[in-house]
Every structure is written in C-alpha cells, then in structure tokens.
C-alpha atoms as a PDB file:
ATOM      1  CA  UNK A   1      -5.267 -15.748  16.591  1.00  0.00           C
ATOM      2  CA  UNK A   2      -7.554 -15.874  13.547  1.00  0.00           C
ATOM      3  CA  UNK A   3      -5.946 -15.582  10.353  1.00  0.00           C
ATOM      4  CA  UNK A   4      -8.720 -14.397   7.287  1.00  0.00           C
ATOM      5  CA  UNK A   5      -9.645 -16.897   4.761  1.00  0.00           C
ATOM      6  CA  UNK A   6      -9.000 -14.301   1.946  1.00  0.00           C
ATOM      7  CA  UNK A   7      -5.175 -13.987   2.829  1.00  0.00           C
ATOM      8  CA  UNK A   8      -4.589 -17.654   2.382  1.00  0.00           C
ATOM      9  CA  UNK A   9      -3.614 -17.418  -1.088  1.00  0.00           C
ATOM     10  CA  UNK A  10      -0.246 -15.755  -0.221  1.00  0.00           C
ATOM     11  CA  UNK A  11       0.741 -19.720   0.879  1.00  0.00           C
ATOM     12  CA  UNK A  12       1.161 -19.760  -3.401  1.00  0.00           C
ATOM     13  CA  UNK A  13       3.627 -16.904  -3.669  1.00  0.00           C
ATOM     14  CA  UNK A  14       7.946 -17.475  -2.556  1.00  0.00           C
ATOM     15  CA  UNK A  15       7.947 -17.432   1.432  1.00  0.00           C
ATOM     16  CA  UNK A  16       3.967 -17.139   1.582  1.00  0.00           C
ATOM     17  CA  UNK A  17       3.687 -20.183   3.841  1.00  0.00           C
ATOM     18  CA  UNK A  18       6.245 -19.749   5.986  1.00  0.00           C
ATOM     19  CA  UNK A  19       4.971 -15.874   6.567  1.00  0.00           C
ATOM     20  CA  UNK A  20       1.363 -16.984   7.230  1.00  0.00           C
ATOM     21  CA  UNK A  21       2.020 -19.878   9.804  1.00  0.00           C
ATOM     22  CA  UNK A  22       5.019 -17.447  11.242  1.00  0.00           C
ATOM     23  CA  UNK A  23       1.750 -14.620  11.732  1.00  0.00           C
ATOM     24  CA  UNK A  24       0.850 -15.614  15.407  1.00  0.00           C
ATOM     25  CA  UNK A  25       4.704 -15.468  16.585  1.00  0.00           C
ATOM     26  CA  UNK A  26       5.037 -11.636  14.334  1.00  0.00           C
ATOM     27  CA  UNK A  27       1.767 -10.556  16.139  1.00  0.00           C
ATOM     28  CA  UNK A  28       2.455 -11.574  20.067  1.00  0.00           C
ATOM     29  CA  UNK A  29       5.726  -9.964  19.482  1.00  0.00           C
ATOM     30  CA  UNK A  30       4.026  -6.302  17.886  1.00  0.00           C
ATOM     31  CA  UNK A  31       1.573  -6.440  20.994  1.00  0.00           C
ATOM     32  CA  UNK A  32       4.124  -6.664  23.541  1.00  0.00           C
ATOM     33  CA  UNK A  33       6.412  -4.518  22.229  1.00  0.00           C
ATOM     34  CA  UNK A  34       3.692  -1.439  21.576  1.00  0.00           C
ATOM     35  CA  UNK A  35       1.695  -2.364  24.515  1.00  0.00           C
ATOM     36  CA  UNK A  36      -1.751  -3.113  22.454  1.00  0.00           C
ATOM     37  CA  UNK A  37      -4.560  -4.775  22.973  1.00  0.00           C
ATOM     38  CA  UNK A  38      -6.407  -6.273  19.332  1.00  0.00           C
ATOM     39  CA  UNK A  39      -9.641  -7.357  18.387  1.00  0.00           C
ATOM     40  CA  UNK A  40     -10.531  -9.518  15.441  1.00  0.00           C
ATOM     41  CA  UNK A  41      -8.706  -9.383  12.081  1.00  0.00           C
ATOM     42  CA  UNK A  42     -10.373  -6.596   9.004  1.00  0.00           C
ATOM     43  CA  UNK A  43     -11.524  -9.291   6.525  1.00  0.00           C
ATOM     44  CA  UNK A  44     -10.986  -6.864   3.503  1.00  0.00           C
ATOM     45  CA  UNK A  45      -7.142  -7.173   3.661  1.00  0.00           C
ATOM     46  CA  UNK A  46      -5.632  -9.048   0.642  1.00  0.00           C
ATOM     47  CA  UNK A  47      -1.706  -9.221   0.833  1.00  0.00           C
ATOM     48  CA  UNK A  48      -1.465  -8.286   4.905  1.00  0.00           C
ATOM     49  CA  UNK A  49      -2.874  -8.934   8.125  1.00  0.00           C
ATOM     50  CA  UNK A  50      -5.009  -5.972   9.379  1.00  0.00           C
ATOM     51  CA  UNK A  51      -6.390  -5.181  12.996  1.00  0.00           C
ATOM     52  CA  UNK A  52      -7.868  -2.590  14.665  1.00  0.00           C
ATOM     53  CA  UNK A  53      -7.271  -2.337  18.443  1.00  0.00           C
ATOM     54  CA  UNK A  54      -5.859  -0.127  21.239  1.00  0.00           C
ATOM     55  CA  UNK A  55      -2.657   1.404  23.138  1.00  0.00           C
ATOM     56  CA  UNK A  56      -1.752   1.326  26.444  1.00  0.00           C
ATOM     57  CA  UNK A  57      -3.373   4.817  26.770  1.00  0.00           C
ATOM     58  CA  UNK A  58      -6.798   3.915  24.943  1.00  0.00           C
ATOM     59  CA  UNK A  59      -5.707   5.265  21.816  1.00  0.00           C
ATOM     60  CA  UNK A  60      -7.061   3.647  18.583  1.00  0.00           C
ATOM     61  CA  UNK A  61      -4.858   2.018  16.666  1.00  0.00           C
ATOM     62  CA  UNK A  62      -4.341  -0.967  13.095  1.00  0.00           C
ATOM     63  CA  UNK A  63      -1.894  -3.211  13.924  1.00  0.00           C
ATOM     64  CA  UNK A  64      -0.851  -3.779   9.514  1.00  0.00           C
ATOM     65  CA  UNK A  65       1.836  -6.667   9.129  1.00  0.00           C
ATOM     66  CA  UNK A  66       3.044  -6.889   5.364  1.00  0.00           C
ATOM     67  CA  UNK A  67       3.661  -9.578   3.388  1.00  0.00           C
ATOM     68  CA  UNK A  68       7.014  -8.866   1.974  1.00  0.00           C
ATOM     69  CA  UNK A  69       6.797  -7.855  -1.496  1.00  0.00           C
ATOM     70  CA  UNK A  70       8.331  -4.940  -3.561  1.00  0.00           C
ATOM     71  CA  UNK A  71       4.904  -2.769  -3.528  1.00  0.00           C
ATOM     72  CA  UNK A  72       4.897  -2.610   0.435  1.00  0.00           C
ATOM     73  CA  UNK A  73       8.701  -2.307   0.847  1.00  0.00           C
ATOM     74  CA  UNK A  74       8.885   1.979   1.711  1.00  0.00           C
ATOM     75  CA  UNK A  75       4.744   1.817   2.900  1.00  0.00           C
ATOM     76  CA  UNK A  76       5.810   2.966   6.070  1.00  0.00           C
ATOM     77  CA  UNK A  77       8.555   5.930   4.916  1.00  0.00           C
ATOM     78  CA  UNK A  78       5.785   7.057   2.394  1.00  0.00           C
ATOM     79  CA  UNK A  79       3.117   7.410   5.712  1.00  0.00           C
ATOM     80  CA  UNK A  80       5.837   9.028   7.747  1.00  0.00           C
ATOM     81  CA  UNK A  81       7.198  11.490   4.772  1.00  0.00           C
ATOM     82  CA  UNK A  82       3.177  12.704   5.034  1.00  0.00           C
ATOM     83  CA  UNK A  83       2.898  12.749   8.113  1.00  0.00           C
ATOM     84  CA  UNK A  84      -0.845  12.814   8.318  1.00  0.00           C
ATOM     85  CA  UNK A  85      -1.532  15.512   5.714  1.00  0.00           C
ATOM     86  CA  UNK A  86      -3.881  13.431   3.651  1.00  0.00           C
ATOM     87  CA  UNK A  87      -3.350   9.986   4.829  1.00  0.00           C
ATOM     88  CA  UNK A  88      -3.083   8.054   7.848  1.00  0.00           C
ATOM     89  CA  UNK A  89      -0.654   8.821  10.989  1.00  0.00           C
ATOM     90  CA  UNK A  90       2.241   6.352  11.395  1.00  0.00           C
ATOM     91  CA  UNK A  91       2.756   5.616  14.775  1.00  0.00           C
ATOM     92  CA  UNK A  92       5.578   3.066  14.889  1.00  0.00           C
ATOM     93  CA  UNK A  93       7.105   0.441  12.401  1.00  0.00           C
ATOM     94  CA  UNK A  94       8.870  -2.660  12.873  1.00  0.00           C
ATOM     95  CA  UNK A  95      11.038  -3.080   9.820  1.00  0.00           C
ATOM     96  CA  UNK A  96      12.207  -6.445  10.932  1.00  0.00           C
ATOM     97  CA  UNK A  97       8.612  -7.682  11.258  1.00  0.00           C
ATOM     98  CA  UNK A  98       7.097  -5.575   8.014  1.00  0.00           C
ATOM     99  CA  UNK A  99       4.290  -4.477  10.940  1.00  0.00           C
ATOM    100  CA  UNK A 100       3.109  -0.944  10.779  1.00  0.00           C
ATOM    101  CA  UNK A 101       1.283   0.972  13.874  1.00  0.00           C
ATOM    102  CA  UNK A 102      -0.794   3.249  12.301  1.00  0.00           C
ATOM    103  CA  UNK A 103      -3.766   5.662  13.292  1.00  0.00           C
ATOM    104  CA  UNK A 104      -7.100   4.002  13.279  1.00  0.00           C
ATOM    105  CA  UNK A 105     -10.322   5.670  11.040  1.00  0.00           C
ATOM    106  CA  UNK A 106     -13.195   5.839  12.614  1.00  0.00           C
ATOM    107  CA  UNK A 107     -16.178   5.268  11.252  1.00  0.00           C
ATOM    108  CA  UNK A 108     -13.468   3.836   8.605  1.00  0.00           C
ATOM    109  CA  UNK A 109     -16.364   3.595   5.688  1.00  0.00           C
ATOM    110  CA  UNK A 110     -14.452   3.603   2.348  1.00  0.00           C
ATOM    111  CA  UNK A 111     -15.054   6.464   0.102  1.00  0.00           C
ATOM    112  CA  UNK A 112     -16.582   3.790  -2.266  1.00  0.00           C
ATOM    113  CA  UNK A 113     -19.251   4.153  -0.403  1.00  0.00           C
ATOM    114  CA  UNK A 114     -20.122   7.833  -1.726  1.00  0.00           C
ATOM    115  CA  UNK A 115     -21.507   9.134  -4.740  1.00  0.00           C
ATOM    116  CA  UNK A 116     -19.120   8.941  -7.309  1.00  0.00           C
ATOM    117  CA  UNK A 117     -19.426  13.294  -7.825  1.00  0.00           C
ATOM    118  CA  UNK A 118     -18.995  13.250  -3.623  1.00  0.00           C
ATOM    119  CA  UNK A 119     -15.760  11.263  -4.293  1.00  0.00           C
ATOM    120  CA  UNK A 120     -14.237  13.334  -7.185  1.00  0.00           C
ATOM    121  CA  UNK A 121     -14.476  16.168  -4.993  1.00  0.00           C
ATOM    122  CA  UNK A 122     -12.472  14.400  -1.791  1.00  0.00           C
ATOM    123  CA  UNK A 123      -9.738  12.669  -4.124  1.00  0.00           C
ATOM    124  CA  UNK A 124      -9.693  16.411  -5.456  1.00  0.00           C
ATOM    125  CA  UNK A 125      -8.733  17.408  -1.798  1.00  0.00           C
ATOM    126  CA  UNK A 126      -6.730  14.565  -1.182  1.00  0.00           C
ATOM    127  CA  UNK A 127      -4.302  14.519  -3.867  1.00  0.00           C
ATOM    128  CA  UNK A 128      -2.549  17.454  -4.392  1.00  0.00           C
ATOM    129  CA  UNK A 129      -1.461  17.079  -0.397  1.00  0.00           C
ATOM    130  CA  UNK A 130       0.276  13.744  -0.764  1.00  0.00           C
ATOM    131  CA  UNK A 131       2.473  15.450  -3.498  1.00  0.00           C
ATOM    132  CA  UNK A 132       5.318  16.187  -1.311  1.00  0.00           C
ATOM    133  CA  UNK A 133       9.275  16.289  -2.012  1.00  0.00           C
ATOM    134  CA  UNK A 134      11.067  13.296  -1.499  1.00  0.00           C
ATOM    135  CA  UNK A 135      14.028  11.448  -2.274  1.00  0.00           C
ATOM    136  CA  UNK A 136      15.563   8.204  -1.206  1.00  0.00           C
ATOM    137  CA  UNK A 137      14.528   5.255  -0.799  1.00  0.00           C
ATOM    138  CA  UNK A 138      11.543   5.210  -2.920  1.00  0.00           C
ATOM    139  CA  UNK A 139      11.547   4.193  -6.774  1.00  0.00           C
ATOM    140  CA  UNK A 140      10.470   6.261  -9.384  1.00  0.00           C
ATOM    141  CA  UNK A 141       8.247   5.508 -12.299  1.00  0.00           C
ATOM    142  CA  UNK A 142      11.969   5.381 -14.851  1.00  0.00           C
ATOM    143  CA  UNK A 143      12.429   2.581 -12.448  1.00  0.00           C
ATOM    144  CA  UNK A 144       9.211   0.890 -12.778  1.00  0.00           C
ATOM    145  CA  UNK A 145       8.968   1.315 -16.443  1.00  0.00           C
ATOM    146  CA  UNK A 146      12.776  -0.277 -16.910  1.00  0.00           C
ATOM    147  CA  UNK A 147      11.064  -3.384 -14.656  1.00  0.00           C
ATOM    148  CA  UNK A 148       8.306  -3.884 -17.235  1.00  0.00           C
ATOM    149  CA  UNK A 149      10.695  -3.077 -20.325  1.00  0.00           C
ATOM    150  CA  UNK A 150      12.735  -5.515 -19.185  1.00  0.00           C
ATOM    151  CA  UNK A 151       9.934  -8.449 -17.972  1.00  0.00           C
ATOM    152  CA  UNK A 152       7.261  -8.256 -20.654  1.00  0.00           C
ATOM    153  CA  UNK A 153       8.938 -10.504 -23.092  1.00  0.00           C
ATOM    154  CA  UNK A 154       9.618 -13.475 -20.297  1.00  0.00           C
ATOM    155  CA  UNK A 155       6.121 -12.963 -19.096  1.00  0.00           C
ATOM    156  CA  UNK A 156       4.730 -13.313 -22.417  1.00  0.00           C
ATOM    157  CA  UNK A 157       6.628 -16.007 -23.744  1.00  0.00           C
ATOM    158  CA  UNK A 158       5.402 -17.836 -20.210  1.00  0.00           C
ATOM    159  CA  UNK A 159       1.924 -17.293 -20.802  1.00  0.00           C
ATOM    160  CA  UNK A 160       2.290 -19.196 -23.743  1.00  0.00           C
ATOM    161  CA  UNK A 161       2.525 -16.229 -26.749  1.00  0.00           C
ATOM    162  CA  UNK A 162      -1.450 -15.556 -25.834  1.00  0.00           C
ATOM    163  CA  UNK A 163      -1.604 -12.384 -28.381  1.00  0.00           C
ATOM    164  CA  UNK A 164       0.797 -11.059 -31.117  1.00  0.00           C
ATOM    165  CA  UNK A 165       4.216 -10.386 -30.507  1.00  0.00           C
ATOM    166  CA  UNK A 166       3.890  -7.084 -32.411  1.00  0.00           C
ATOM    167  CA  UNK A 167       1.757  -6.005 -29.001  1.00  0.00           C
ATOM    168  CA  UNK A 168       4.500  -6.783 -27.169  1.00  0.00           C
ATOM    169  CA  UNK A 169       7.063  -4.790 -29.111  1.00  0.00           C
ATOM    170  CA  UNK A 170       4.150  -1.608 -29.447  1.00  0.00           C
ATOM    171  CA  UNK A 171       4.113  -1.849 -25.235  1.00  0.00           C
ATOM    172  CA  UNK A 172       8.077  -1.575 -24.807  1.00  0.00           C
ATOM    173  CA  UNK A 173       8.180   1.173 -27.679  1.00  0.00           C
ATOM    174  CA  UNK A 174       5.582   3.142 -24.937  1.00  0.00           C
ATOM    175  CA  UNK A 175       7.588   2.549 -22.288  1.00  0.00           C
ATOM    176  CA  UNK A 176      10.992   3.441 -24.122  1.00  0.00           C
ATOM    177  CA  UNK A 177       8.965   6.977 -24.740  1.00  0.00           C
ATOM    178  CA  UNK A 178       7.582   7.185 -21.099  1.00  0.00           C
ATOM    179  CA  UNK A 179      11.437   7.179 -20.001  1.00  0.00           C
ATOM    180  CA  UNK A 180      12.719   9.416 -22.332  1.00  0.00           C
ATOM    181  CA  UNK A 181       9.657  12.042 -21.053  1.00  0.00           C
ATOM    182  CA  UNK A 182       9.029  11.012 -17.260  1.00  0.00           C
ATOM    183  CA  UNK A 183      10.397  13.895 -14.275  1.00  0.00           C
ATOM    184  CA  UNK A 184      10.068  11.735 -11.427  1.00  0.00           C
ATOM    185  CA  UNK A 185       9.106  14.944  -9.173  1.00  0.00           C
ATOM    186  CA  UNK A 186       6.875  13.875  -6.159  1.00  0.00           C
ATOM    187  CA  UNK A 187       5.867  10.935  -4.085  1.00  0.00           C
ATOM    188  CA  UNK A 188       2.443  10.093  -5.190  1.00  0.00           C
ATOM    189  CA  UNK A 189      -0.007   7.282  -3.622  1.00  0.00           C
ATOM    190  CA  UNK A 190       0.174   5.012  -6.888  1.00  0.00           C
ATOM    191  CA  UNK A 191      -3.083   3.091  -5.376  1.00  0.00           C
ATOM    192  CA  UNK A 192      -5.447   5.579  -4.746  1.00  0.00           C
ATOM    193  CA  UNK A 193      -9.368   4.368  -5.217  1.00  0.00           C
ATOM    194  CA  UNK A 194     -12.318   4.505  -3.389  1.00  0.00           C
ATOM    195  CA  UNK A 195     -11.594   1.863  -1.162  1.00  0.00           C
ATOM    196  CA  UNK A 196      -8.094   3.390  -0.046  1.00  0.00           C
ATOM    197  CA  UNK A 197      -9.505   6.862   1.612  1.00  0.00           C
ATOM    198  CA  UNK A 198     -11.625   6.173   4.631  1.00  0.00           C
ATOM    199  CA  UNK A 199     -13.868   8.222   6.886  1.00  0.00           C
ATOM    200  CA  UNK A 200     -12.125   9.874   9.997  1.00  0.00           C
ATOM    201  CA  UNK A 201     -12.450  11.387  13.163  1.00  0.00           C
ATOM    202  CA  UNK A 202      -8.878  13.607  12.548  1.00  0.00           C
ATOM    203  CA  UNK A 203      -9.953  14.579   8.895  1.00  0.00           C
ATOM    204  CA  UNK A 204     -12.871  13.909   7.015  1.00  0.00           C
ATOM    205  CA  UNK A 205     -11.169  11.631   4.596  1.00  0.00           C
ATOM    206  CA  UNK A 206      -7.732  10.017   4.660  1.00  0.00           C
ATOM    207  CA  UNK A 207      -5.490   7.712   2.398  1.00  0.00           C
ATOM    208  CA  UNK A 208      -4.706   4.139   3.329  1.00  0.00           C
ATOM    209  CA  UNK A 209      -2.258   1.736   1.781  1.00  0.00           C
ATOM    210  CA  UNK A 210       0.463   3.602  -0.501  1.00  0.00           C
ATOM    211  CA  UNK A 211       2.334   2.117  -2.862  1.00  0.00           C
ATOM    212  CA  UNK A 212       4.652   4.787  -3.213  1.00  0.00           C
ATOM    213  CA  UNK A 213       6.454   6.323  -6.312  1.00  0.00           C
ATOM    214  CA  UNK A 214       8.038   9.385  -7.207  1.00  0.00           C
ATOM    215  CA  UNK A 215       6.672  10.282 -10.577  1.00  0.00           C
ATOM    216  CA  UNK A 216       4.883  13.256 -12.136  1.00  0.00           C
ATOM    217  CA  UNK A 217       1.949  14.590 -10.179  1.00  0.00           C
ATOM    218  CA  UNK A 218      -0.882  11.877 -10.554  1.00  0.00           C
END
C-alpha cells in the first residue's frame, strides 16, 4: 500500500509516526469490513489518507482515514447531520479507526478550477444549505475563541516575542468582544474554498472536508 509523500510530515506531530506506519493495518481492516476494492492513494490529501475505489455492488466510493486531531474529530457527524444536501454522502464511519466511507465525485475537479464569478455563484448555492440545526457534539466558535484567548500568550512567548506584546493584548481584547457578541446558531463548513467543493454526478457541486462549528451563519 502506497502511502503519499506529502502526508509524511504528520511523522513530526504527537502519534504521527505511529499513525502512518499503523496505515496499512487501518486500511486492510476498512476494506474487509466494507467489502471495497481501492485504487491508488489522491496525492492532494495533507493531514489523511484519501482513496477512491469501489463497493461490493460497484458503487463509487473514498475510503478517508484521519489523522487524529481536534479539526477532524465530528467530520463524520457534520457529513451525516447534512446528509448530502450540499456536501458529500456519508456512507459508513469507523470511529475506532478515524476512516470515513464517503460518496465518491465524479469528475471530482475542484471548483478552483472555475472562474472565480462561476464560483461565487456555486458557494452562493452551497452555503446557505449546510446551515442546518445542530447541537451536540460539535464546538462552537465561544469555544474556539476561549482556545485562542487562552493559547496566544504561550504561543507567542514560544516563538520567541517575534512582534509587540501590545498585538497580543489588541488580539485577546477581539476575541473577549467576539464572545460577548457570538450566537453560535448553525453548523457551518469552517473550511470552505475552492478546493473543498468538487464536481458531481449527484449534484453539480458538493462540499468536501468540514471542519465543523456551530457559529453564526458564515
């Protein structure tokens, strides 16, 4: 089993190594439990290992399998709270493994690809239909902005004080505002660019890769 050149730099992060050379074991055991057969690896992927392939029936499906990291963690209840309005079909996750079974996109070409007025117009679609109700277990942006309150000093006292600390302070004062203000009142994508909404067969255009957050409409 090949494992992309661009994912290697995960073997720097907590756990990375042991997750990479653990891949081939994760894999055989997604393939024989859903029945697929997989061809070689996307080479766009950057924190998981992506691959196209098929079901038992000749379906087309992405075997995903996630790194673990916070940003991935609710991925797969994000997909399923969708449901396929606006984003890809999730067709069966493995929580133990992090591997997702998800609808493939054929032809797959990244809105990136597009015109940038084309693209307005399908993010314009998109959007507003991935703003759906939704509770537990996903974080919301008070959350998020708490994290950062609470880790910009340590970060910037790590990087070795690279710009005044009077930045620092003006940052947290923002945040302090943006939690006094925020309505955490929809799941929204949090990641949504050109190269996350690809071509399809199902819909014209659908959203890949969530990293979801309930927050104010986006």
């Amino acid at each position: 089993m090949r494992i992309p050149e661009r994912i290697g730099w995960l073997r720097s992060l907590p756990g990375g190594s042991g997750w990479l050379d653990g891949l081939p074991t994760t894999v055989e055991a997604c393939v024989d439990a859903w029945g697929l057969s997989l061809d070689e690896p996307f080479e766009d992927s950057f924190v998981s290992w992506v691959a196209p392939g098929r079901s038992a029936d000749g379906t087309g499906v992405v075997l995903k399998v996630q790194y673990p990291h916070g940003e991935a963690e609710f991925e797969a209840d994000a997909l399923a709270a969708w449901d396929g309005n606006g984003a890809v079909q999730i067709l069966a996750h493995d929580r133990d493994h992090h591997a997702l079974l998800l609808e493939r996109c054929v032809p797959g070409t990244h809105l990136s690809s597009i015109g940038p007025d084309d693209a307005i117009g399908v993010l314009i679609d998109v959007l507003p239909r991935l703003w759906v109700e939704a509770g537990g277990p996903f974080r919301s942006v008070a959350d998020e902005a708490q994290d950062w309150i609470d880790d910009l000093p340590t970060r910037w006292q790590r990087a070795e004080r690279p710009f005044p600390e009077r930045l620092v302070d003006a940052a947290i004062e923002s945040l302090g505002e943006l939690l006094a203000d925020v309505e955490a009142t929809v799941l929204v994508h949090q990641d949504l660019h050109g190269d996350n909404v690809l071509a399809a067969e199902r819909e014209p255009w659908l959203a890949i890769d969530p990293k979801p957050l309930l927050a104010d409409r986006e």
